[in-house]
N, C-alpha and C. Protein backbone atom coordinates (compact mmCIF):
# COMPACT_ATOMS: atom_id res chain seq x y z
N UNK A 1 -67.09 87.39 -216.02
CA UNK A 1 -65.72 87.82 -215.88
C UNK A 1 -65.58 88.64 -214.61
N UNK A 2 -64.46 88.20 -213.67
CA UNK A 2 -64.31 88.77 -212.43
C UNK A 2 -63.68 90.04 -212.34
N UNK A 3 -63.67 91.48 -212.39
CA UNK A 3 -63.28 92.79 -212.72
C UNK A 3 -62.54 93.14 -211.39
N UNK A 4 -62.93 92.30 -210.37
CA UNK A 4 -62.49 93.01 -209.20
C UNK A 4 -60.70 92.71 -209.34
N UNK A 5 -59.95 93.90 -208.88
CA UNK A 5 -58.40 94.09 -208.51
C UNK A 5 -57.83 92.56 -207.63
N UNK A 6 -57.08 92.02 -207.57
CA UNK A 6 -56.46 91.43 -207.03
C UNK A 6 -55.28 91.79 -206.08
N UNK A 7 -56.00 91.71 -204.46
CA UNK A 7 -55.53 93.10 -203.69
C UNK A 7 -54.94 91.68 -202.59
N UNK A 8 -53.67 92.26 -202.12
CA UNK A 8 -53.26 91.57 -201.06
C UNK A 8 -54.49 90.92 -199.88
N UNK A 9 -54.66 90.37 -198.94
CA UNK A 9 -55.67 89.72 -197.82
C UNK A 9 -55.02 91.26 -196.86
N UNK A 10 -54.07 91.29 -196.65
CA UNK A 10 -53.86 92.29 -195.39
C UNK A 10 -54.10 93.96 -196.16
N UNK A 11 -54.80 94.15 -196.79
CA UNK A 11 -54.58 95.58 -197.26
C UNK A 11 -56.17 95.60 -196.89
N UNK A 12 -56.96 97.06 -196.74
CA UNK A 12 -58.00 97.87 -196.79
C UNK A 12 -58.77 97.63 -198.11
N UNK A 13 -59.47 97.25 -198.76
CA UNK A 13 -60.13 97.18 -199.23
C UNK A 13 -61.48 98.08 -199.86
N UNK A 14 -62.10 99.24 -200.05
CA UNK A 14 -63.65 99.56 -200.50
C UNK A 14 -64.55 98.52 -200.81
N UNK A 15 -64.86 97.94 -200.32
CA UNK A 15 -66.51 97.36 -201.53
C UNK A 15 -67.43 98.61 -201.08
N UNK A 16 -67.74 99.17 -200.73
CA UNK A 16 -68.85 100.35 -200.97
C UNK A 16 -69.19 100.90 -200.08
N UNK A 17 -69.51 101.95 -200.43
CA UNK A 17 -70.44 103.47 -199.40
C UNK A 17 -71.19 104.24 -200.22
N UNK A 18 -71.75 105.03 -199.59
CA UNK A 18 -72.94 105.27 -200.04
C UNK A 18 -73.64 105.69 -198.44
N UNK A 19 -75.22 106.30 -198.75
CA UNK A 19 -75.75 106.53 -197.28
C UNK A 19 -75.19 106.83 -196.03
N UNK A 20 -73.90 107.73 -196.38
CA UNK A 20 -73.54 107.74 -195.16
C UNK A 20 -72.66 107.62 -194.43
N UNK A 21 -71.85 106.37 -195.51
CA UNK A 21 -71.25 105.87 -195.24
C UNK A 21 -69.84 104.75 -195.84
N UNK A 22 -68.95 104.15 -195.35
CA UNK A 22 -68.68 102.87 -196.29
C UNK A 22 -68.49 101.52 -195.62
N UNK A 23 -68.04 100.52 -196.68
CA UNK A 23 -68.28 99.69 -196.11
C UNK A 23 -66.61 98.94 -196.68
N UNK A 24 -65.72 98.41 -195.30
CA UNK A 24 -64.52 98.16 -196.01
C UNK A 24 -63.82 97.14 -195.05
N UNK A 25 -63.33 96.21 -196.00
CA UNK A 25 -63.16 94.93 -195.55
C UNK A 25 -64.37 94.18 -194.78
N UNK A 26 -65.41 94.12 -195.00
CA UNK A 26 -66.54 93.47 -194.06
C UNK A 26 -67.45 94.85 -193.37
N UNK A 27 -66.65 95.44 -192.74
CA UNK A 27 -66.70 96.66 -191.85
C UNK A 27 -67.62 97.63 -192.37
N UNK A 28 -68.66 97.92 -191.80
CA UNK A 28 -69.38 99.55 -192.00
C UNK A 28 -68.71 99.88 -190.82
N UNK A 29 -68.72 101.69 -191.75
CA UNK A 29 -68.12 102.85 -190.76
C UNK A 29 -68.88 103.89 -191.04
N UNK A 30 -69.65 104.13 -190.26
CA UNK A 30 -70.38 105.37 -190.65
C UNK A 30 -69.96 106.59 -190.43
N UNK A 31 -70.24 107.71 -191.66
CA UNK A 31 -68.95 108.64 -191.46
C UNK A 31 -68.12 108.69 -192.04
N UNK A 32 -66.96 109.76 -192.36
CA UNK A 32 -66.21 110.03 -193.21
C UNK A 32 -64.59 109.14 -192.46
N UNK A 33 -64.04 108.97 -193.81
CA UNK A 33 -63.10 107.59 -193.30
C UNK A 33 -61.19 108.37 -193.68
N UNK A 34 -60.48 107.97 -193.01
CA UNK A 34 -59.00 108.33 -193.79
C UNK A 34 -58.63 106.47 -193.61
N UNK A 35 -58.50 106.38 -195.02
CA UNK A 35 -57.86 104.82 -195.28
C UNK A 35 -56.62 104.47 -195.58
N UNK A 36 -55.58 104.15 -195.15
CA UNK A 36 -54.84 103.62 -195.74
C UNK A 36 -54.63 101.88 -196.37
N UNK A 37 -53.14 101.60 -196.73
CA UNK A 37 -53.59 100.04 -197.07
C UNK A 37 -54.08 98.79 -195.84
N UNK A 38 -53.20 99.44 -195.08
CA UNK A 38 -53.74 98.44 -193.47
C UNK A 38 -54.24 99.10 -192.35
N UNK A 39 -54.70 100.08 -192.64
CA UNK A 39 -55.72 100.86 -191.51
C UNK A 39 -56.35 102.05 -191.79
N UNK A 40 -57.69 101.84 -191.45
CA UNK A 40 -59.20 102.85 -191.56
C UNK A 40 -59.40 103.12 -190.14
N UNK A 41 -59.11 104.73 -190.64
CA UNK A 41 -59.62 105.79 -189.24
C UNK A 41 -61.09 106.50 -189.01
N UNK A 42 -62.12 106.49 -188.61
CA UNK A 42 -63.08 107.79 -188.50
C UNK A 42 -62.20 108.49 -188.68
N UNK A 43 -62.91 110.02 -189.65
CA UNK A 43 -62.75 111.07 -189.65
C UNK A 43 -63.74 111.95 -189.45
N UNK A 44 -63.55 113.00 -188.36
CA UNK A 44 -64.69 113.83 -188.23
C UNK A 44 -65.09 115.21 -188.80
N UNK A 45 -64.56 114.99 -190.18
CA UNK A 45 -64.80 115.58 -191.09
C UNK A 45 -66.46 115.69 -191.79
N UNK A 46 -67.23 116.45 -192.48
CA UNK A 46 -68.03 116.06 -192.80
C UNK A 46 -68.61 116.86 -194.42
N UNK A 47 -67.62 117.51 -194.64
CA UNK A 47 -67.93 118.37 -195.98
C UNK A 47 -66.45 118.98 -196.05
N UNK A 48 -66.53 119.87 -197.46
CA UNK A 48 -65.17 119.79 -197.99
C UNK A 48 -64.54 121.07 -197.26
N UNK A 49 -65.25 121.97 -196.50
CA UNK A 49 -65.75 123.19 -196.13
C UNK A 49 -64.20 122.72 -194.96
N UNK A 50 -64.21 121.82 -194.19
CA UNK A 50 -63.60 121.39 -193.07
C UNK A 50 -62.68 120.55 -193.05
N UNK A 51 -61.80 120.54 -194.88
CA UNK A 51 -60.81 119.61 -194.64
C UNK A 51 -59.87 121.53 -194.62
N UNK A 52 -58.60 120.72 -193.51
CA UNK A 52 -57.59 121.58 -193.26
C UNK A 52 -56.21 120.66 -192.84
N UNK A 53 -55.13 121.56 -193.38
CA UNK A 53 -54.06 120.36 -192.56
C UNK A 53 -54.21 119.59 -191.27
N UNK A 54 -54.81 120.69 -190.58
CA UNK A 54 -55.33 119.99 -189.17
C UNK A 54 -55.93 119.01 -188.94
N UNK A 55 -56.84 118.40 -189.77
CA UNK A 55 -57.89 117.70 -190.15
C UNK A 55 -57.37 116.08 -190.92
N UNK A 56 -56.36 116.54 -191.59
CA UNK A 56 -55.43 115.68 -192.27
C UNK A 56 -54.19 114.78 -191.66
N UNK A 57 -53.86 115.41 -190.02
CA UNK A 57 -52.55 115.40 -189.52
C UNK A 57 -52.56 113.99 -189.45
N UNK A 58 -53.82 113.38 -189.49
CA UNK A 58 -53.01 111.75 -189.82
C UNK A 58 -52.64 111.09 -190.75
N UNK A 59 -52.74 112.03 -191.53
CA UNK A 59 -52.08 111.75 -192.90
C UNK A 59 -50.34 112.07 -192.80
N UNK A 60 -50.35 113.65 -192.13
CA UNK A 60 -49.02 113.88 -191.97
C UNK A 60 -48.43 113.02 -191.58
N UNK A 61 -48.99 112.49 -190.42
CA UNK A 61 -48.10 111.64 -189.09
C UNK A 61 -47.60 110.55 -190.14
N UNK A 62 -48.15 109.66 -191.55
CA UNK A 62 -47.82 109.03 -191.97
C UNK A 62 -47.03 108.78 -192.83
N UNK A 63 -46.41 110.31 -193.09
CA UNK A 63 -45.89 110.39 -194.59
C UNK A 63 -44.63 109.99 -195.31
N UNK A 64 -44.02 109.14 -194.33
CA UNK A 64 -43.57 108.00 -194.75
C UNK A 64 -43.86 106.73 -195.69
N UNK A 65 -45.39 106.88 -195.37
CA UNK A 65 -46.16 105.82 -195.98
C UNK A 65 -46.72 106.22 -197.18
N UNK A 66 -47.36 107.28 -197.65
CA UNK A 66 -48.02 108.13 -198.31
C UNK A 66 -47.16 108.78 -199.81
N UNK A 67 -47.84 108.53 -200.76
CA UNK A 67 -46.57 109.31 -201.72
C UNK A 67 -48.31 110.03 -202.26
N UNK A 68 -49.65 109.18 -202.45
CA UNK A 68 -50.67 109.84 -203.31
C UNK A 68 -51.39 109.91 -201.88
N UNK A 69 -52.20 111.04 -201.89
CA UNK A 69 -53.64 111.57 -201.22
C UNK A 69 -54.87 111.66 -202.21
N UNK A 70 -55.64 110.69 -201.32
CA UNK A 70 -56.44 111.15 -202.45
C UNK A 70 -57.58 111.53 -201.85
N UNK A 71 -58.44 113.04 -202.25
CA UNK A 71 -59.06 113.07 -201.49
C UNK A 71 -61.00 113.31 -201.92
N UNK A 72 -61.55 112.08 -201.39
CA UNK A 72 -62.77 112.26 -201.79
C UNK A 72 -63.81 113.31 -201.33
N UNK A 73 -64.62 114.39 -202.19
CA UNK A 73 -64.61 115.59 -201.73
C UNK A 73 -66.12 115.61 -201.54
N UNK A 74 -66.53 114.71 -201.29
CA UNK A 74 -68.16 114.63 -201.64
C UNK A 74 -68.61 113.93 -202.58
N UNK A 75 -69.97 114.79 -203.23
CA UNK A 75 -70.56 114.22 -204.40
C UNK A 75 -69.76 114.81 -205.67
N UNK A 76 -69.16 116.04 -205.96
CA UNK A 76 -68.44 116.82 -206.90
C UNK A 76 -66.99 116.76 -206.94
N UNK A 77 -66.02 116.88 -207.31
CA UNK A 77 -64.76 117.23 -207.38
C UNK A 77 -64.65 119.01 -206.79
N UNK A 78 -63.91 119.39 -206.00
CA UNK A 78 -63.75 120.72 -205.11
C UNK A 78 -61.99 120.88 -205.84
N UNK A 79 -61.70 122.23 -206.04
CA UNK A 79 -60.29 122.86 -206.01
C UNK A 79 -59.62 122.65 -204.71
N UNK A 80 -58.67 122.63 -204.53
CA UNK A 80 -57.56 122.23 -203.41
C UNK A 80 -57.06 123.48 -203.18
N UNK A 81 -56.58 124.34 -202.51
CA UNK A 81 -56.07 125.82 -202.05
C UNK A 81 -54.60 125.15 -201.73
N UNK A 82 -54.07 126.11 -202.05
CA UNK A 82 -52.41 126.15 -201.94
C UNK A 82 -52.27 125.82 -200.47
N UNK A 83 -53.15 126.64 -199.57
CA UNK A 83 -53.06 126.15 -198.01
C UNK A 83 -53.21 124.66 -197.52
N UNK A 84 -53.70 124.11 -198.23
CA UNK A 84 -53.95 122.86 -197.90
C UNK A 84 -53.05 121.68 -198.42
N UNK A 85 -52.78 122.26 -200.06
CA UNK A 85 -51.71 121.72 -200.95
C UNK A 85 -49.91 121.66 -200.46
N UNK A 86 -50.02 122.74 -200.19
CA UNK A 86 -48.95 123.05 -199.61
C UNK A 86 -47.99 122.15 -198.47
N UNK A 87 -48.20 122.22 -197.60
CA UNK A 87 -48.12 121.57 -196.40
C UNK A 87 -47.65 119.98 -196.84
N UNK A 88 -48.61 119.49 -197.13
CA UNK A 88 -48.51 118.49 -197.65
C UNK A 88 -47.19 117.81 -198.48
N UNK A 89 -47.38 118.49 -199.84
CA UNK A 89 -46.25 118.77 -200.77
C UNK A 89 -44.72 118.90 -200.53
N UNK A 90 -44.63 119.67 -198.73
CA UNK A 90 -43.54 119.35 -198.33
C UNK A 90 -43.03 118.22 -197.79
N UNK A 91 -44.02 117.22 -197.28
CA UNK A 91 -43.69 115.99 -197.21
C UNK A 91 -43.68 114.92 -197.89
N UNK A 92 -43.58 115.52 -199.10
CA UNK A 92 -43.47 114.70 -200.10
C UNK A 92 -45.16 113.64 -200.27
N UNK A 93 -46.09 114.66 -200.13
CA UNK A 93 -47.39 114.00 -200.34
C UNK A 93 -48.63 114.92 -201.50
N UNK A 94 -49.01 113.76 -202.86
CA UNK A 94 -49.27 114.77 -203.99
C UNK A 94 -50.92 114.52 -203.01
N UNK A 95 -51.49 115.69 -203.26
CA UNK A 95 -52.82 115.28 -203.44
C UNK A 95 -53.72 115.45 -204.57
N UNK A 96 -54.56 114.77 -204.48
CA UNK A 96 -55.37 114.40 -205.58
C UNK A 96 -56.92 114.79 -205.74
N UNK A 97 -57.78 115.45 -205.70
CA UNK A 97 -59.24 115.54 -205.28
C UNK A 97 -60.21 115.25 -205.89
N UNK A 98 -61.22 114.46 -205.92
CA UNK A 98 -61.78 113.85 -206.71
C UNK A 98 -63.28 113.47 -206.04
N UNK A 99 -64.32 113.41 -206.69
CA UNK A 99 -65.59 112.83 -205.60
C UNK A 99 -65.39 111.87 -204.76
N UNK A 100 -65.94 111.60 -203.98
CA UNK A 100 -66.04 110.71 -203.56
C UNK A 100 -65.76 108.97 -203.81
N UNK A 101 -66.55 108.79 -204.54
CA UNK A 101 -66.96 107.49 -205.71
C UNK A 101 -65.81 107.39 -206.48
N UNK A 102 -64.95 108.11 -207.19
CA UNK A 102 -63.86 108.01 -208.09
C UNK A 102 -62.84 107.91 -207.00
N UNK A 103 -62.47 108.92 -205.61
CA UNK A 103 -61.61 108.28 -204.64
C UNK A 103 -61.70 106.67 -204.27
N UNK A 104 -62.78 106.54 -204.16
CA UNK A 104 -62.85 105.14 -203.77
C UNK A 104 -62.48 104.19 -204.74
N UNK A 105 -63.08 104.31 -205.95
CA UNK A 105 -62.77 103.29 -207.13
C UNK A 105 -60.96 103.91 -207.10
N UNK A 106 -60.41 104.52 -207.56
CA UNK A 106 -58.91 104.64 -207.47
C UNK A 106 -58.20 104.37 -206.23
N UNK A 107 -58.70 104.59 -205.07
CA UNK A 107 -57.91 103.96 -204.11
C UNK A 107 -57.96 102.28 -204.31
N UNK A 108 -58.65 101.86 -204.33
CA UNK A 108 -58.72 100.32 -204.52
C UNK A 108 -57.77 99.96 -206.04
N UNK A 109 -57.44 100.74 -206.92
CA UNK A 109 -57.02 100.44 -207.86
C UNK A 109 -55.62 100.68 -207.53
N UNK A 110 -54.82 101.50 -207.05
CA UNK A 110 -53.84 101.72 -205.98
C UNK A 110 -53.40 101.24 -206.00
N UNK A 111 -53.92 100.73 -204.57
CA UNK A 111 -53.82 99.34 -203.42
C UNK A 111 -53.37 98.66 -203.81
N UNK A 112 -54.45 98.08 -204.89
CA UNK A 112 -54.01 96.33 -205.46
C UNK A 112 -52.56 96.20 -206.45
N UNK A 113 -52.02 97.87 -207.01
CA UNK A 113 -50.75 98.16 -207.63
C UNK A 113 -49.89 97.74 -206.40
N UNK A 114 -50.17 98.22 -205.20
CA UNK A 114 -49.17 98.10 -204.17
C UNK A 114 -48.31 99.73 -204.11
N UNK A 115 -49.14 100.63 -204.19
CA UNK A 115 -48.80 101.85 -204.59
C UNK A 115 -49.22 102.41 -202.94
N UNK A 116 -48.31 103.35 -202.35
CA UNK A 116 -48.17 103.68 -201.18
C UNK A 116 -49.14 105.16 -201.29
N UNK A 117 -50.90 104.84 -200.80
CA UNK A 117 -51.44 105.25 -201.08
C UNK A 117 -52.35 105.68 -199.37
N UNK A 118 -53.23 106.57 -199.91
CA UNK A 118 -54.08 106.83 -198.63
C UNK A 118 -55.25 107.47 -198.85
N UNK A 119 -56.89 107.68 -198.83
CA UNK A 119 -57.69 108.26 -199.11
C UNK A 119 -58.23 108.94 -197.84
N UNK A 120 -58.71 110.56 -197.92
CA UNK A 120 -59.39 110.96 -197.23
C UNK A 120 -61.02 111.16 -197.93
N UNK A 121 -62.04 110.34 -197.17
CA UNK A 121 -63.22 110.15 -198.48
C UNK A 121 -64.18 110.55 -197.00
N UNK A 122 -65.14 111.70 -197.67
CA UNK A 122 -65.94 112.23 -197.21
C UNK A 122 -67.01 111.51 -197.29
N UNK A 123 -67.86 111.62 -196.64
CA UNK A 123 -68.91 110.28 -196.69
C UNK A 123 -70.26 111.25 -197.64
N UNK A 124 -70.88 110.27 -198.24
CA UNK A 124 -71.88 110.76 -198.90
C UNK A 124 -73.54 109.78 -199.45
C-alpha cells in the first residue's frame, strides 16, 4: 500500500534528510533549508540559538503566501519567544515549532492539502 501524499508535480516535495542535510525533489541541500511549495532556499541558520526575525525575513518577504510556519528546531521541539512569534503574527503568519523530522513529515502533509505553507527546518 502506497502511503505517500499525492502532491502536485510543481510543488517542493521532502523525501528525506538526515546527516546534514535534506534531500527534496531529487535535490540534496546540505544545510538548513526554508521551503516553500515551489521554492527551497539555503538557510544559514544552524541551531535554534540563531533563528530571529532576521533570519526568517524570507519568510516575511512572503507572507502573502504563508498562513502556517513551520519551524523545524533540530532534534527536540524548542519554545518560540514572543520576539520571534510576534512579528510574524502580524502578518498574518502562525508559527508552529516542532523537530525537525515532524516539520518535515507535516510540511509534506500540507503541501499535498494545498495548504499555503512554508518550513524553516534546521538541518540535523
Amino acid at each position: 500500500m502506497d502511503v505517500t501524499p499525492m502532491v502536485p508535480e510543481d510543488r517542493q516535495v521532502i523525501q528525506g534528510y538526515g546527516d546534514g542535510g535534506f534531500r527534496i525533489n531529487g535535490t540534496v541541500y546540505e544545510g538548513s533549508v526554508l521551503i516553500f511549495p515551489g521554492l527551497t532556499l539555503d538557510w544559514s541558520v544552524t541551531s535554534f540559538d540563531e533563528v530571529t526575525p532576521e533570519t526568517l525575513q524570507a519568510i516575511q518577504d512572503r507572507a502573502d503566501q504563508v498562513e502556517v510556519l513551520l519551524l523545524g528546531c533540530g532534534t527536540s521541539m524548542q519554545l518560540v519567544t514572543r520576539g520571534l512569534r510576534d512579528p510574524l503574527r502580524a502578518q498574518g503568519i502562525v508559527i508552529e515549532p516542532m523537530d525537525t523530522g515532524a516539520a518535515c513529515r507535516t510540511y509534506n502533509v500540507l503541501v499535498a492539502e494545498e495548504r499555503r505553507v512554508a518550513a524553516a527546518l534546521i538541518a540535523v
